[in-house]
N, C-alpha and C. Protein backbone atom coordinates (compact mmCIF):
# COMPACT_ATOMS: atom_id res chain seq x y z
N UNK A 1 0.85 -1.19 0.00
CA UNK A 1 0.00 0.00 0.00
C UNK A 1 0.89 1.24 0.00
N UNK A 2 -0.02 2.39 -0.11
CA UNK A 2 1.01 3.51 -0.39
C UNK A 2 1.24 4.06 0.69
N UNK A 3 2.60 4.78 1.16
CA UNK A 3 2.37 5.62 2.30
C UNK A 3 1.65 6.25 2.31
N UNK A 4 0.28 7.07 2.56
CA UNK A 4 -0.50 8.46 2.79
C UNK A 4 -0.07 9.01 4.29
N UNK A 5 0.35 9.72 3.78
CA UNK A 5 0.49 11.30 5.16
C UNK A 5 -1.01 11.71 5.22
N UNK A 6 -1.29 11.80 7.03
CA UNK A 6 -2.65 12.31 6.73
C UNK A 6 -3.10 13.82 5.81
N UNK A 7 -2.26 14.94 6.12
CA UNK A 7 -2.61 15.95 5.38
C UNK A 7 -2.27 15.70 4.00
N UNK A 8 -2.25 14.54 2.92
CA UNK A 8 -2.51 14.28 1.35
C UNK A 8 -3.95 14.02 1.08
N UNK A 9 -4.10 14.80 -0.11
CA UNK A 9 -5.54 14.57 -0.93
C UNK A 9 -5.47 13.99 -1.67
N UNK A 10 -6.34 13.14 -2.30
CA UNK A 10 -6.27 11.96 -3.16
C UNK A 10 -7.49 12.25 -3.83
N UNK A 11 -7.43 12.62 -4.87
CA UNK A 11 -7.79 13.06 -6.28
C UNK A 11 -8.28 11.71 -7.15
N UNK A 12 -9.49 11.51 -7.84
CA UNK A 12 -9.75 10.84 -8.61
C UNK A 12 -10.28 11.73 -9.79
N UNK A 13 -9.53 11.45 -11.00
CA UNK A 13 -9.59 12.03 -12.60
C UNK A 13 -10.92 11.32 -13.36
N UNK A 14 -12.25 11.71 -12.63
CA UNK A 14 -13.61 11.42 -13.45
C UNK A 14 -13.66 11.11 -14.86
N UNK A 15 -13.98 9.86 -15.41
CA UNK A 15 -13.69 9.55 -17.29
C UNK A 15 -13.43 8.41 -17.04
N UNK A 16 -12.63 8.05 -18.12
CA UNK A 16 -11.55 7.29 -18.43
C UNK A 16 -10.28 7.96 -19.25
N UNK A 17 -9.40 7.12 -18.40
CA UNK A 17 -7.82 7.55 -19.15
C UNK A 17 -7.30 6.69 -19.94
N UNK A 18 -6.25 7.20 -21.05
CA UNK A 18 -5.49 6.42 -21.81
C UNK A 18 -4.45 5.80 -20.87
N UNK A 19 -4.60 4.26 -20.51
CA UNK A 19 -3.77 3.56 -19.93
C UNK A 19 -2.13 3.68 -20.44
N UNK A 20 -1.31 4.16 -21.56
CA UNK A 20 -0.45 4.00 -22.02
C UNK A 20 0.71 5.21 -21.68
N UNK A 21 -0.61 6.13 -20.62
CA UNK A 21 0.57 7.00 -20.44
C UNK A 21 1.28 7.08 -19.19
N UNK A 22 2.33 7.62 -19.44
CA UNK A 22 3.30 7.47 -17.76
C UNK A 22 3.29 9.18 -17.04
N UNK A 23 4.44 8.92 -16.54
CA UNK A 23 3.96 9.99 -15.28
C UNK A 23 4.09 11.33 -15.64
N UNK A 24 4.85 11.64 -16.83
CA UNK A 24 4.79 12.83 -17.64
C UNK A 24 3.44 13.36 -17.51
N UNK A 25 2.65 12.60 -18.89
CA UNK A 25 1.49 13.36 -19.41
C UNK A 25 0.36 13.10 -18.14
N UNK A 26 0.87 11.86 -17.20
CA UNK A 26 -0.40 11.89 -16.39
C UNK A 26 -0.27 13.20 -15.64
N UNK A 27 0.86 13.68 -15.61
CA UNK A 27 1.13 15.09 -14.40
C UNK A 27 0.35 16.20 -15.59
N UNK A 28 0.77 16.27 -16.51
CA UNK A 28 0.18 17.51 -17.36
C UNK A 28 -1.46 17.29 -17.55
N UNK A 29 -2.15 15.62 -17.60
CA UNK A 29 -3.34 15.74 -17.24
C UNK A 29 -3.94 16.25 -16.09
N UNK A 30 -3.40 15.96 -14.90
CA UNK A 30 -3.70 17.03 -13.52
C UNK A 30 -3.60 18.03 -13.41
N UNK A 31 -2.75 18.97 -14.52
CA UNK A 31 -2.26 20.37 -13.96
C UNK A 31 -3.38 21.18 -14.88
N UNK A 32 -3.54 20.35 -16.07
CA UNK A 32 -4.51 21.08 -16.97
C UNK A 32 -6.33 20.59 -16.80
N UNK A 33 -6.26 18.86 -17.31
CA UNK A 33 -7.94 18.79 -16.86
C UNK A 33 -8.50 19.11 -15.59
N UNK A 34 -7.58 18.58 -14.62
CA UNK A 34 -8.16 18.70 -13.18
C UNK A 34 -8.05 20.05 -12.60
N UNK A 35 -6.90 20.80 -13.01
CA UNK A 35 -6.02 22.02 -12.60
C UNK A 35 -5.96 21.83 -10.97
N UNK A 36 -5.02 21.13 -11.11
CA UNK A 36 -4.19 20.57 -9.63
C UNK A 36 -2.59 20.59 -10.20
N UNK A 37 -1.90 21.07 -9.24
CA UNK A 37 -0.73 20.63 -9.31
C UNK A 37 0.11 19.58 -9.43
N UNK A 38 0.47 18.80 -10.19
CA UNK A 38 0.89 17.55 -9.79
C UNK A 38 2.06 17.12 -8.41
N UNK A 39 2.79 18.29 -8.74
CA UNK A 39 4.29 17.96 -7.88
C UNK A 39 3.77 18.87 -6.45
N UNK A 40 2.39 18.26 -6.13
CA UNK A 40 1.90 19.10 -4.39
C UNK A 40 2.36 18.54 -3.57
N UNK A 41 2.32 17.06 -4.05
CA UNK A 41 2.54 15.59 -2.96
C UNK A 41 1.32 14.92 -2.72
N UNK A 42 0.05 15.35 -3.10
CA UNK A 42 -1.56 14.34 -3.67
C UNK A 42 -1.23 13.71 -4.44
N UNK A 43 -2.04 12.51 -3.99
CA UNK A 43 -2.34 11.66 -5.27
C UNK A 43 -3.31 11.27 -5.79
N UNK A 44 -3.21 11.24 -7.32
CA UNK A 44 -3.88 11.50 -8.52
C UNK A 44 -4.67 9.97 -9.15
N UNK A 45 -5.48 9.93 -9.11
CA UNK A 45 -5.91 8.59 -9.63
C UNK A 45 -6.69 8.26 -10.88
N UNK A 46 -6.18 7.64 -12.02
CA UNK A 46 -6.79 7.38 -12.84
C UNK A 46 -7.04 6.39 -12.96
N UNK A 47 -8.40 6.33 -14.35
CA UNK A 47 -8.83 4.55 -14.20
C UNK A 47 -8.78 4.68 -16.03
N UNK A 48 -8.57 3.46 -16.61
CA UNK A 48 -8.93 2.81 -17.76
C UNK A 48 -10.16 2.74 -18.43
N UNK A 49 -10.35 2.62 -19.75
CA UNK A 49 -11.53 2.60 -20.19
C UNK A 49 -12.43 0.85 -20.24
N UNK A 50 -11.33 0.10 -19.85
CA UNK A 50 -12.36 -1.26 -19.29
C UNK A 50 -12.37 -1.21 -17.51
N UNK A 51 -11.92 -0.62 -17.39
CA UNK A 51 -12.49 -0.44 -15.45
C UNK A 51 -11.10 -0.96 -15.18
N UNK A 52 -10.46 -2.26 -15.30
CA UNK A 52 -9.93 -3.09 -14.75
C UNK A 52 -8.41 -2.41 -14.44
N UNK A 53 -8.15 -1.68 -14.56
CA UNK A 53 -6.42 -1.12 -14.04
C UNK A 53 -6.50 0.82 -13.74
N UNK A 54 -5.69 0.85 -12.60
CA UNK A 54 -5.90 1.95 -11.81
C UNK A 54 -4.13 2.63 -12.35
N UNK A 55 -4.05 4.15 -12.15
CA UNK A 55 -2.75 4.21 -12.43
C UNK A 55 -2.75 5.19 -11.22
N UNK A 56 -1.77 5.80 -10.45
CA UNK A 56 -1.76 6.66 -9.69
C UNK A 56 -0.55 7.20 -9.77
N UNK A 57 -0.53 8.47 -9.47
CA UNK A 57 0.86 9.27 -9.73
C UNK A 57 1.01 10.21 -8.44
N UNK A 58 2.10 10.55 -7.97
CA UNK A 58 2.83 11.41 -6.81
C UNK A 58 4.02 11.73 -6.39
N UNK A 59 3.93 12.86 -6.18
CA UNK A 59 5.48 13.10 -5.85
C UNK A 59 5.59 13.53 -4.74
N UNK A 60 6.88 12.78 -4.14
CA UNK A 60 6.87 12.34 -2.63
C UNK A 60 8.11 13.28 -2.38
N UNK A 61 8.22 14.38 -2.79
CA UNK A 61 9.07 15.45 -2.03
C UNK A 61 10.95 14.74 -3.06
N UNK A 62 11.13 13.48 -3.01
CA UNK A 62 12.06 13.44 -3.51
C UNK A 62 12.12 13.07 -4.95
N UNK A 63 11.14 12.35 -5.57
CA UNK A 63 10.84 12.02 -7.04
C UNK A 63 9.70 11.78 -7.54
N UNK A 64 9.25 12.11 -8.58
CA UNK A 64 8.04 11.04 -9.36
C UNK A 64 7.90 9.74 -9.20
N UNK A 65 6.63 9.27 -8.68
CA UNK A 65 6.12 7.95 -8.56
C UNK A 65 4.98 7.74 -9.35
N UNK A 66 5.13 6.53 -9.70
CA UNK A 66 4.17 5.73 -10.92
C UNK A 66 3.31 4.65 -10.01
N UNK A 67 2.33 4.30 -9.65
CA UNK A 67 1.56 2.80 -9.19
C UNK A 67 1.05 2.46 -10.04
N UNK A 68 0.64 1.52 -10.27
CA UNK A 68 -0.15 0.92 -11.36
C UNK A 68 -1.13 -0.34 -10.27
N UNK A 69 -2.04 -0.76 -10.93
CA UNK A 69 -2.88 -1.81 -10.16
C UNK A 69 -4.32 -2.81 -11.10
N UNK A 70 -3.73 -3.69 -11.89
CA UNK A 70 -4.87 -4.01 -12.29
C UNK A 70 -5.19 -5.32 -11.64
N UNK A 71 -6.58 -5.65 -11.42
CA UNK A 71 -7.92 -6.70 -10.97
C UNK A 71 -7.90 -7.47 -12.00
N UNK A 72 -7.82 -8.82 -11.49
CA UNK A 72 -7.80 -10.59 -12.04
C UNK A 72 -9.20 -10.34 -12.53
N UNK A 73 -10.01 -10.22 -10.96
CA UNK A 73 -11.56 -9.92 -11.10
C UNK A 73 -12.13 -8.81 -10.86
N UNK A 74 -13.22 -8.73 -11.70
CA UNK A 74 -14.08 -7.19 -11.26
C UNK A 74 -13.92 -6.09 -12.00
N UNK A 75 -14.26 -5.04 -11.13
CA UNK A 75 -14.21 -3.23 -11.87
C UNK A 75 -13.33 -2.33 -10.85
N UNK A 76 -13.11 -1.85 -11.08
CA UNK A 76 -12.23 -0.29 -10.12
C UNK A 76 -14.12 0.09 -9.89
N UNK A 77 -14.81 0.77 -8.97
CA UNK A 77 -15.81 1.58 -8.58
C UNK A 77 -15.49 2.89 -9.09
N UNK A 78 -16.36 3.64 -10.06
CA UNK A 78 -15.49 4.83 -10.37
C UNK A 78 -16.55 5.75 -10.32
N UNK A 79 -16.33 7.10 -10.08
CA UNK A 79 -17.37 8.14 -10.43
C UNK A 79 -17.94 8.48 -11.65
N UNK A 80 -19.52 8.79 -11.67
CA UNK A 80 -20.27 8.67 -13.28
C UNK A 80 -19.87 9.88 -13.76
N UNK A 81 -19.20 10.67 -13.48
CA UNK A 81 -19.20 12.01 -14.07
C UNK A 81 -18.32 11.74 -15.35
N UNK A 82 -18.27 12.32 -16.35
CA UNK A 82 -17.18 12.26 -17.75
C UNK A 82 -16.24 12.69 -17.09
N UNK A 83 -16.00 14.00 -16.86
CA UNK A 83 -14.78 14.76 -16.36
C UNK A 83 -14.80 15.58 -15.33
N UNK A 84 -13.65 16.04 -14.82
CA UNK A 84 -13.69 16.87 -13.42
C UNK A 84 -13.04 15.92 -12.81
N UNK A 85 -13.27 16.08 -11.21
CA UNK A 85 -12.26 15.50 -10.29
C UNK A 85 -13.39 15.42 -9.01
N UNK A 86 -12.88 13.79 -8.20
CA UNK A 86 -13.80 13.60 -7.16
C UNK A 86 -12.61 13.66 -6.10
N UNK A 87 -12.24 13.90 -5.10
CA UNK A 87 -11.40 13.96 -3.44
C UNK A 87 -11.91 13.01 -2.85
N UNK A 88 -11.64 12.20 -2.64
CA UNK A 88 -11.78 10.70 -1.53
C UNK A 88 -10.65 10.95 -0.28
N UNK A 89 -10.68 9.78 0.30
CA UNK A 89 -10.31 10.02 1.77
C UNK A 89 -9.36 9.30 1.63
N UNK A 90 -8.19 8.57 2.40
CA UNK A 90 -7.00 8.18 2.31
C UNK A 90 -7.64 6.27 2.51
N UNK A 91 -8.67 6.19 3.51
CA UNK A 91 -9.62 5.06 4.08
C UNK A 91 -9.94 4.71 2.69
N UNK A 92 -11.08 5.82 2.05
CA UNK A 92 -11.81 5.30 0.71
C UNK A 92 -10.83 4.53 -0.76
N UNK A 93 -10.01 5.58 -0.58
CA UNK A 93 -8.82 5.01 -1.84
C UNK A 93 -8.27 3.53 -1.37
N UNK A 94 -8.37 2.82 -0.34
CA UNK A 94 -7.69 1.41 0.30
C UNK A 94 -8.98 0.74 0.03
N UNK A 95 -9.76 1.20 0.24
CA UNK A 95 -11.30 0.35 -0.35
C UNK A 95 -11.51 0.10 -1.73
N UNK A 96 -11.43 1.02 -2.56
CA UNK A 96 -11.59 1.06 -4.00
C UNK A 96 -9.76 0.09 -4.14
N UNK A 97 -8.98 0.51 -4.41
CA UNK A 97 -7.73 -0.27 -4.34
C UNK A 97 -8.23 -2.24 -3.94
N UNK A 98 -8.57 -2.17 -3.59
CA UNK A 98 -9.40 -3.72 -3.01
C UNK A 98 -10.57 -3.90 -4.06
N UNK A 99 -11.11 -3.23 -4.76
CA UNK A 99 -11.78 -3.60 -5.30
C UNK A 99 -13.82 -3.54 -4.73
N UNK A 100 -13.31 -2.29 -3.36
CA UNK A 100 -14.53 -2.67 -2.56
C UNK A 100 -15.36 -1.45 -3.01
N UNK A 101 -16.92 -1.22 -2.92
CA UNK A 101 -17.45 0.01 -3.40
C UNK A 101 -17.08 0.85 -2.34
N UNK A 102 -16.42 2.10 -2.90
CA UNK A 102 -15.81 3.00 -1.58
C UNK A 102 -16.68 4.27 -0.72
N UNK A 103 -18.02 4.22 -1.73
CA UNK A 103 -19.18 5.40 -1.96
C UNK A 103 -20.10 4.94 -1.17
N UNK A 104 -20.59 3.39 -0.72
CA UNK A 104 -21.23 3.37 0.30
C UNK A 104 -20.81 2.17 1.01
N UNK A 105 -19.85 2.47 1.97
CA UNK A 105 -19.70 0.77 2.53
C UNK A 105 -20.80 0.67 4.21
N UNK A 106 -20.70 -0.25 4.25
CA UNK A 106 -21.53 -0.84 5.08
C UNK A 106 -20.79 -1.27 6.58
N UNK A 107 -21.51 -0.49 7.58
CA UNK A 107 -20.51 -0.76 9.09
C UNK A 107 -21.05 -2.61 9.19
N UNK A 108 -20.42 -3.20 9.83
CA UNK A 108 -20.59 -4.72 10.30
C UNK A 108 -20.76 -5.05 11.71
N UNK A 109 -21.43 -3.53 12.83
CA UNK A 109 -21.28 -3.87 13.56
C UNK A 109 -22.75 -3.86 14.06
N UNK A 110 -23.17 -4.50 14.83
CA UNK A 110 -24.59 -4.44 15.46
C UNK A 110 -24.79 -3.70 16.53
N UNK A 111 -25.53 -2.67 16.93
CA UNK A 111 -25.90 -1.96 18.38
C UNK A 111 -26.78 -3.10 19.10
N UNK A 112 -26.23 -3.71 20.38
CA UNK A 112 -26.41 -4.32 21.39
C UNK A 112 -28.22 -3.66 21.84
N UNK A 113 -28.87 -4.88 21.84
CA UNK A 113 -30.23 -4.42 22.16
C UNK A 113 -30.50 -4.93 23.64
N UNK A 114 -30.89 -3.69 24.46
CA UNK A 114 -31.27 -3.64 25.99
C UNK A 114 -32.27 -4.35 26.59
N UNK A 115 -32.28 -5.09 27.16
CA UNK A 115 -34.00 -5.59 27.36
C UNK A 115 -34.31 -6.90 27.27
């Protein structure tokens, strides 16, 4: 998993992206579609146009970093919007990363009934 510092924002790039690009043009896609900085130290998340592989980009104060992540099974959960940018939580991005829906998960715990 990735380090997240709590004060990082984690950016998801609404669409689909061209899987073929690296951390160059994915930074010039953030600075221009999203208009985010790339080199803030957030990270940036894109998804593919079959769901199945995630790319993420950040720069961690000393260099450019590339993740990549594609699913045997399933979809990435992604936002319906074409374009723009959604902010998730450092929690939500480890959910979606798993493959879990990150937009509504479900507590597992039961409140103890009195009586």
């Amino acid at each position: 998993m990735i380090p997240v510092p709590s004060n990082t924002r984690v950016w998801l790039a609404a669409g689909v992206t061209d899987m073929r690009r690296g951390f160059n043009t994915l930074a010039a896609q953030a600075e221009k579609v999203l208009e985010l900085e790339p080199y803030s130290g957030h990270l940036f998340v894109f998804r593919g146009r079959r769901g199945d592989l995630l790319k993420i980009i950040w720069w961690d104060s000393q260099g450019a970093c590339l993740f990549s992540k594609r699913l045997e099974k399933g979809r990435f959960v992604w936002p319906a919007a074409k374009d723009g940018k959604v902010s998730v939580t450092a929690a939500q991005l480890s959910m979606l990363l798993e493959g879990i829906d990150w937009r509504m998960p479900q507590k597992t715990w039961q409140p103890l009934s009195v009586g």
